[in-house]
C-alpha atoms as a PDB file:
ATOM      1  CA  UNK A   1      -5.338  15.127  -6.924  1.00  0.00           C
ATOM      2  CA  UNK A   2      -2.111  16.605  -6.150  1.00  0.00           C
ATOM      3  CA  UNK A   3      -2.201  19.125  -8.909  1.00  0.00           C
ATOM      4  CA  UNK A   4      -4.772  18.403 -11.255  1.00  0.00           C
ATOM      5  CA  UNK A   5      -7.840  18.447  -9.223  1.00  0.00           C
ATOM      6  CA  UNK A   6     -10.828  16.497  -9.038  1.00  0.00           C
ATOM      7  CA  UNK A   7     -11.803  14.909 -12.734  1.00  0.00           C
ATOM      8  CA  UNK A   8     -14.433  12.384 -14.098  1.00  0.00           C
ATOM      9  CA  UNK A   9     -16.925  11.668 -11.723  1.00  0.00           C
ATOM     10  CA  UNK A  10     -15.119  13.332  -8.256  1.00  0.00           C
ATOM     11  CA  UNK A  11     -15.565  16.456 -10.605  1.00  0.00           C
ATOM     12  CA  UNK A  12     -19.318  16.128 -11.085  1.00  0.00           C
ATOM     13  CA  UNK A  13     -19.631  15.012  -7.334  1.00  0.00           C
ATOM     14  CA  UNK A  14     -17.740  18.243  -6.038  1.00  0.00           C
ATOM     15  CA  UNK A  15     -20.120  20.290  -8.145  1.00  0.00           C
ATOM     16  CA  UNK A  16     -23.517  18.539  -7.475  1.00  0.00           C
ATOM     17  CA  UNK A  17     -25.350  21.339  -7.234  1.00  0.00           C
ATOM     18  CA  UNK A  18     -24.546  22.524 -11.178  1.00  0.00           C
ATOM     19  CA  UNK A  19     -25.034  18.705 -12.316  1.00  0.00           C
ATOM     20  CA  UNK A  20     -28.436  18.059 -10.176  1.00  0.00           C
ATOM     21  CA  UNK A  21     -29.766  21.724 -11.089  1.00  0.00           C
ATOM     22  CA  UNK A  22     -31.846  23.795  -8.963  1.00  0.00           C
ATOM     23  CA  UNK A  23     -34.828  21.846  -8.529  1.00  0.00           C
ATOM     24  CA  UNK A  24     -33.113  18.632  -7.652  1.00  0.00           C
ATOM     25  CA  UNK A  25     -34.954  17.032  -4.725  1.00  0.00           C
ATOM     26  CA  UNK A  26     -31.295  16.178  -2.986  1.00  0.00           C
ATOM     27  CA  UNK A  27     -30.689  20.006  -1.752  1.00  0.00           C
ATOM     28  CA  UNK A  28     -30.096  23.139  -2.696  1.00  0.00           C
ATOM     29  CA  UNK A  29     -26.489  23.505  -2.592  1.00  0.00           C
ATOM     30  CA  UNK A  30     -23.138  21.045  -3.222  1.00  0.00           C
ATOM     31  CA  UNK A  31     -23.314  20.563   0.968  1.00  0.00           C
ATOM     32  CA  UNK A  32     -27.216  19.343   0.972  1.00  0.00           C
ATOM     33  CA  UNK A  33     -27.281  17.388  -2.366  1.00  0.00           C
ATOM     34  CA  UNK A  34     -23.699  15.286  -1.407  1.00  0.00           C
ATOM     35  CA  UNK A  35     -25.088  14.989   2.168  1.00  0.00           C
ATOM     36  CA  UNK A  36     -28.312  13.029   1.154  1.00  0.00           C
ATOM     37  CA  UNK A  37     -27.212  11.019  -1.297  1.00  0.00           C
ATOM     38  CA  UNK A  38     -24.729   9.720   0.517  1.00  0.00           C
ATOM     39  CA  UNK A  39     -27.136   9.100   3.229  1.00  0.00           C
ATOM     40  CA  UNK A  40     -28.929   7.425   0.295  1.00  0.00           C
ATOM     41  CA  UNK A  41     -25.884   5.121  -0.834  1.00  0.00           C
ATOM     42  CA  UNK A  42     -24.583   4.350   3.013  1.00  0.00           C
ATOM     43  CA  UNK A  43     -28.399   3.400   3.990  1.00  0.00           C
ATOM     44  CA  UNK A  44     -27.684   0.805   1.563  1.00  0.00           C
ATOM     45  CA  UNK A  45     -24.511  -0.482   2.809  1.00  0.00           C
ATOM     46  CA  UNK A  46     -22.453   1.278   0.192  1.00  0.00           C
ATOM     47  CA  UNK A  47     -19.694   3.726   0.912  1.00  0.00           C
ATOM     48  CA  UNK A  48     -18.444   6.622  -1.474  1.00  0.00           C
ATOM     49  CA  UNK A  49     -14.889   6.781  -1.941  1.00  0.00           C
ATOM     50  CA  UNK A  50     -13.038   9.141  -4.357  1.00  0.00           C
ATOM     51  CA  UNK A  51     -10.095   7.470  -6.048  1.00  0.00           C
ATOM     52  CA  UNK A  52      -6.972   9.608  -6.055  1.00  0.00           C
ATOM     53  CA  UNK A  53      -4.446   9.532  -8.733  1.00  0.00           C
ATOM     54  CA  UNK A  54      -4.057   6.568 -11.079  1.00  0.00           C
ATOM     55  CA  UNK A  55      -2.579   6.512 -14.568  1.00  0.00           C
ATOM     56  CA  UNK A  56      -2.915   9.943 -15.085  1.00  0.00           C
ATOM     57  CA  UNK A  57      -1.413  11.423 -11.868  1.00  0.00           C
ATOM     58  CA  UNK A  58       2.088  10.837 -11.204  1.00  0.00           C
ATOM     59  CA  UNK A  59       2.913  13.184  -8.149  1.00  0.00           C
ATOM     60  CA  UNK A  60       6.468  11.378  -6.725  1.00  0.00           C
ATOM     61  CA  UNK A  61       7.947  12.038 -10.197  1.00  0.00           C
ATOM     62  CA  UNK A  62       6.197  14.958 -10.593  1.00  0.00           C
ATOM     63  CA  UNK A  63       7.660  16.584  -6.992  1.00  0.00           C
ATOM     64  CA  UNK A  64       5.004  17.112  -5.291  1.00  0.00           C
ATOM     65  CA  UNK A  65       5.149  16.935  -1.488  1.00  0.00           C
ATOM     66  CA  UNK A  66       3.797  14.069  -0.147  1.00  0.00           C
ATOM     67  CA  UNK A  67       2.731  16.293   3.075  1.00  0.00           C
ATOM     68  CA  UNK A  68       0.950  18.915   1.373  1.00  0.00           C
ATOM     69  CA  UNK A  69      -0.796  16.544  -0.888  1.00  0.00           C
ATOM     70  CA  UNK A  70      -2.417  14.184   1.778  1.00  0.00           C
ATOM     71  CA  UNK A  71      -3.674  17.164   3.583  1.00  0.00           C
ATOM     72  CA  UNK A  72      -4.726  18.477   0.228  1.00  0.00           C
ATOM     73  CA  UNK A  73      -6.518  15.314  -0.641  1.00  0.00           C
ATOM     74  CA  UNK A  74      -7.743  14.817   2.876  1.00  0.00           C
ATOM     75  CA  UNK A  75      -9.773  18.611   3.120  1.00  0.00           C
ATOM     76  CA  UNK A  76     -11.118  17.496  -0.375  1.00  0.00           C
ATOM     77  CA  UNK A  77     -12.576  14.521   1.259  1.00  0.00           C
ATOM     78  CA  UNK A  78     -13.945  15.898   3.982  1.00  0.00           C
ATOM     79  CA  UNK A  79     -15.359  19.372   2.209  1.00  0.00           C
ATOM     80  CA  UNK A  80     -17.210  16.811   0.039  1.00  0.00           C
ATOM     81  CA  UNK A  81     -18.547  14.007   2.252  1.00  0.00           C
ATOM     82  CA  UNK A  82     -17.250  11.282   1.069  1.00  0.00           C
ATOM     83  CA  UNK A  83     -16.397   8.423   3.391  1.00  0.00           C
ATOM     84  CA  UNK A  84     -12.613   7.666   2.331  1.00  0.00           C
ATOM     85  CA  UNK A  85     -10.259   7.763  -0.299  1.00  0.00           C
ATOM     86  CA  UNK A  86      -8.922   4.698  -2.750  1.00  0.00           C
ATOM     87  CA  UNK A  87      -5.297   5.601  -3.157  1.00  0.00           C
ATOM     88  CA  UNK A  88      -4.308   4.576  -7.086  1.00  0.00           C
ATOM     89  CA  UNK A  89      -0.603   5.303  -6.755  1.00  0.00           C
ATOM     90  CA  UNK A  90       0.725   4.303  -9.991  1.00  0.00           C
ATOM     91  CA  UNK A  91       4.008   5.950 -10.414  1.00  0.00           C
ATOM     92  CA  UNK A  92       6.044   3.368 -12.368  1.00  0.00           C
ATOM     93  CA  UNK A  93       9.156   5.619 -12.578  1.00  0.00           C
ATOM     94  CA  UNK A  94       9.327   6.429  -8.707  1.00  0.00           C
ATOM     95  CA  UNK A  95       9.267   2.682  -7.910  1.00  0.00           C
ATOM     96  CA  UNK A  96      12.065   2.019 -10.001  1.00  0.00           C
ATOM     97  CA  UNK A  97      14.106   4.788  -8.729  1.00  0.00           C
ATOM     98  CA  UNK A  98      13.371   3.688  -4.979  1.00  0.00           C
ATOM     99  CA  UNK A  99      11.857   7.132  -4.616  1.00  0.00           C
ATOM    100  CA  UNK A 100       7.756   5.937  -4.549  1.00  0.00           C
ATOM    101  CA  UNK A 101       8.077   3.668  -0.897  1.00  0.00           C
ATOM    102  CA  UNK A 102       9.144   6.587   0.995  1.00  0.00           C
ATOM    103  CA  UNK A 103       6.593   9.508  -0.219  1.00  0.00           C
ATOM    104  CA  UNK A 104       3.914   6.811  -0.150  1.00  0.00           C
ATOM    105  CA  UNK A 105       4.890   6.220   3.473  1.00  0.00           C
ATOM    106  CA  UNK A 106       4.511   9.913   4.290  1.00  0.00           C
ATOM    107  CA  UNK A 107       1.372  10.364   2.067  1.00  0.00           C
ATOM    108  CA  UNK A 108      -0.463   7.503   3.755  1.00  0.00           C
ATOM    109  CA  UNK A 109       0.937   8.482   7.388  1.00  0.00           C
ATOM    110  CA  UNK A 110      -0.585  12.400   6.704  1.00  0.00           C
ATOM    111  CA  UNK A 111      -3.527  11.134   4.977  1.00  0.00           C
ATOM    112  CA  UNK A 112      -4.555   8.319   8.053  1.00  0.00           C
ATOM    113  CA  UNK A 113      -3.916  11.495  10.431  1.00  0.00           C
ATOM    114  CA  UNK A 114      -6.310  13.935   8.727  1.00  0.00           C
ATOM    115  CA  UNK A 115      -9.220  11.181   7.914  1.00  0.00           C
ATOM    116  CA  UNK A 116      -8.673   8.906  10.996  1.00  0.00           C
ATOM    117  CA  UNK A 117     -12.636   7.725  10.331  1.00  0.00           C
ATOM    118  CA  UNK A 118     -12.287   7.345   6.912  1.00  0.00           C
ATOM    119  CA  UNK A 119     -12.207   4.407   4.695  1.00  0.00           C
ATOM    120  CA  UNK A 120      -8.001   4.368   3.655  1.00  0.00           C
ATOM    121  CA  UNK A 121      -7.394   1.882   0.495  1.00  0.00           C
ATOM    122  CA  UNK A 122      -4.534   1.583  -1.271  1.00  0.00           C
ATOM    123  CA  UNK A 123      -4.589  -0.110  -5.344  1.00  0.00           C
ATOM    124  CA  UNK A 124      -1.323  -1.333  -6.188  1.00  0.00           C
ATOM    125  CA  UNK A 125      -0.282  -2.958  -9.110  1.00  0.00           C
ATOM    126  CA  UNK A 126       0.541  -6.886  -8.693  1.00  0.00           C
ATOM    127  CA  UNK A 127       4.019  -6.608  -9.139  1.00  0.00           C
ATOM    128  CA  UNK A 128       4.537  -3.909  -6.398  1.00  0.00           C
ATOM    129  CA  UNK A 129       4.575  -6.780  -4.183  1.00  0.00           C
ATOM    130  CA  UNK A 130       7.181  -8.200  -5.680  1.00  0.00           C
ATOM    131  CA  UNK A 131      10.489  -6.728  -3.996  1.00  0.00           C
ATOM    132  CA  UNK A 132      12.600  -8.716  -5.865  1.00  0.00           C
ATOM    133  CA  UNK A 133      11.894  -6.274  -8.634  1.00  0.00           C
ATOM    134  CA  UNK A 134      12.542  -2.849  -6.736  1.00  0.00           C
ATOM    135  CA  UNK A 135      15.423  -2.427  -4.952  1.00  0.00           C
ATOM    136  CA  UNK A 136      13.616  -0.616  -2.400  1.00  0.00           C
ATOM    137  CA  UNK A 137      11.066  -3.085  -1.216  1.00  0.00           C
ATOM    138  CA  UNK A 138       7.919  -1.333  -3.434  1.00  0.00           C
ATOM    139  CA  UNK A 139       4.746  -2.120  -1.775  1.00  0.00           C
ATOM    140  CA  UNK A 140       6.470  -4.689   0.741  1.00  0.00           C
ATOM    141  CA  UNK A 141       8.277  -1.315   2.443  1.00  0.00           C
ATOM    142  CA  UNK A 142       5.213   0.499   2.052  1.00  0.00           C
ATOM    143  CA  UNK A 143       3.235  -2.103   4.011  1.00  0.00           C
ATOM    144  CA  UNK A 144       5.847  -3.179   6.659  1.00  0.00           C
ATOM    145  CA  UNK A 145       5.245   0.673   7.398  1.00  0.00           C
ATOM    146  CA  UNK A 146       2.195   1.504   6.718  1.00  0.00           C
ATOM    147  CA  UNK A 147       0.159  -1.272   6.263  1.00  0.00           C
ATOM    148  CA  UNK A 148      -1.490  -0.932  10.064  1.00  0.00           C
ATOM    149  CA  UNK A 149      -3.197   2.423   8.734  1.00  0.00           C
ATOM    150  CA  UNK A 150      -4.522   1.070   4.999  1.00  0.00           C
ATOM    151  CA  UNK A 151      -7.831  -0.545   5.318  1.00  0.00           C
ATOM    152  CA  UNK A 152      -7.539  -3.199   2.657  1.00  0.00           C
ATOM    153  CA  UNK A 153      -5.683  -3.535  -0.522  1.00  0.00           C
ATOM    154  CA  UNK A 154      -7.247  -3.434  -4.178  1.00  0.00           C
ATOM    155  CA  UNK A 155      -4.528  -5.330  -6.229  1.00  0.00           C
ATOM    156  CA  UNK A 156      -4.687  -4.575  -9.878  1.00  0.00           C
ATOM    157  CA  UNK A 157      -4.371  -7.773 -11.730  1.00  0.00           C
ATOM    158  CA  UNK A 158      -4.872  -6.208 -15.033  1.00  0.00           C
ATOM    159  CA  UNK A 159      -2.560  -4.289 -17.823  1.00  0.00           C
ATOM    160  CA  UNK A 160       0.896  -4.862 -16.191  1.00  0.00           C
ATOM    161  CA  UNK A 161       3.059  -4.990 -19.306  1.00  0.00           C
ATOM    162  CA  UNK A 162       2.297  -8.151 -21.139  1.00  0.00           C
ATOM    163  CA  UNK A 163       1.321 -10.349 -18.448  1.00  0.00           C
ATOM    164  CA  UNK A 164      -2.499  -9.918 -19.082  1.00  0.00           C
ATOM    165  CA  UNK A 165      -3.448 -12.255 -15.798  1.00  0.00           C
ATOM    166  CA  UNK A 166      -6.206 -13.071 -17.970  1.00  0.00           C
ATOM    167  CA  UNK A 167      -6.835 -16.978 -17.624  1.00  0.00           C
ATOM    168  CA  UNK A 168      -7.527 -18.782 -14.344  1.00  0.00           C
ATOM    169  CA  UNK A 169      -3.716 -19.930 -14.819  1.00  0.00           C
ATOM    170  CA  UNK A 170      -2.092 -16.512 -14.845  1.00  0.00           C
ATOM    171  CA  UNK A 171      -4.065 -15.125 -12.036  1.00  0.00           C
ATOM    172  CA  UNK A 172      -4.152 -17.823  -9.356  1.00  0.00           C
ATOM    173  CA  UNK A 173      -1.346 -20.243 -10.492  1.00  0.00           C
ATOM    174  CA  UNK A 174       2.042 -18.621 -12.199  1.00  0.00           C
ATOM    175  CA  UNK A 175       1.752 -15.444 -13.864  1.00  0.00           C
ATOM    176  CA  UNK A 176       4.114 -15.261 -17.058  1.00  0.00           C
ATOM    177  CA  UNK A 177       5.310 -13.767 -20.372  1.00  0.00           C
ATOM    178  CA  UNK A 178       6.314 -10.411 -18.829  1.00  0.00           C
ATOM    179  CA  UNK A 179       8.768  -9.059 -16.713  1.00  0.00           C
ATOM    180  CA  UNK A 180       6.730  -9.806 -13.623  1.00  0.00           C
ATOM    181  CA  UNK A 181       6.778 -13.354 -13.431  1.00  0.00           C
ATOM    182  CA  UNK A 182       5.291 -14.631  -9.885  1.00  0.00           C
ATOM    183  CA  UNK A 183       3.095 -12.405  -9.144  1.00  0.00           C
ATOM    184  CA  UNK A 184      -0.255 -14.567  -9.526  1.00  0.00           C
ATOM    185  CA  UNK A 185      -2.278 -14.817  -6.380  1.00  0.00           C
ATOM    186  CA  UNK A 186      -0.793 -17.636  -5.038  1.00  0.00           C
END
């Protein structure tokens, strides 16, 4: 979201109007066809989030300022009516270097400010709570910090490395064959 802009389906969201067509019975522009479905969706008890980054986006390493990129994100949000954002941080590299806890920190702090209604998730990878492996605390820091302004966590238990947490064993009892040993559930 930093620099690539909206892609899959935030892209055909932000551009409802061209995707729906002009006799769509949502609206008549992005504004009116975003508004009511999501009046639609929420009526139902479901919120729509965009998800911002993930294994395509890597915007520490990349240099991109955490500042300018929250309130980036955040006018996206609101232009498009979406109730929050899922934050998919996956920069491996950063959180190695020790770089990733502080421009998270900042992100998340700048991001809270500008949606301070808004659904604010965060989707770590397992091991990111595992500080042992970071020298900078990964997403321990990041919580200890932040963790008052992030709604609820998403943990990915999926496609770290070769720990496949794929059996009731590796997810809830001791996760292993990888580099990331510990980090089941429990």
């Amino acid at each position: 979201m930093c620099s690539s802009g909206p892609t899959d389906m935030a892209g055909l969201w932000t551009d409802a109007y061209r995707n729906f067509g002009p006799e769509s019975s949502f609206g008549k522009s992005n504004d009116e066809i975003q508004k009511n479905l999501k009046k639609r969706y929420n009526d139902a008890g479901v919120k729509i989030m965009v998800s911002a980054f993930g294994a395509t986006e890597f915007p520490t390493s990349a240099g991109a300022d955490p500042t300018q990129c929250a309130l980036k994100l955040g006018t996206y949000v609101k232009q498009n009516n979406f109730d929050g954002v899922d934050l998919d941080w996956e920069d491996n590299e950063a959180m190695k270097r020790g770089t990733g806890e502080a421009w998270l920190i900042t992100f998340t702090k700048v991001l809270r400010k500008e949606l301070p209604n808004h659904v604010l998730t965060h989707a770590p990878q397992a091991p990111y709570f595992k500080n042992e492996y970071y020298t900078h605390g990964a997403y321990k820091t990041v919580h200890d910090s932040v963790g008052s302004l992030i709604d609820f966590y998403m943990v990915q238990f999926y496609n770290q490395v070769d720990s496949k947490y794929d059996t009731y064993n590796e997810l809830f009892v001791h996760a292993s064959g990888s580099d990331f040993n510990g980090t089941a559930i429990k």
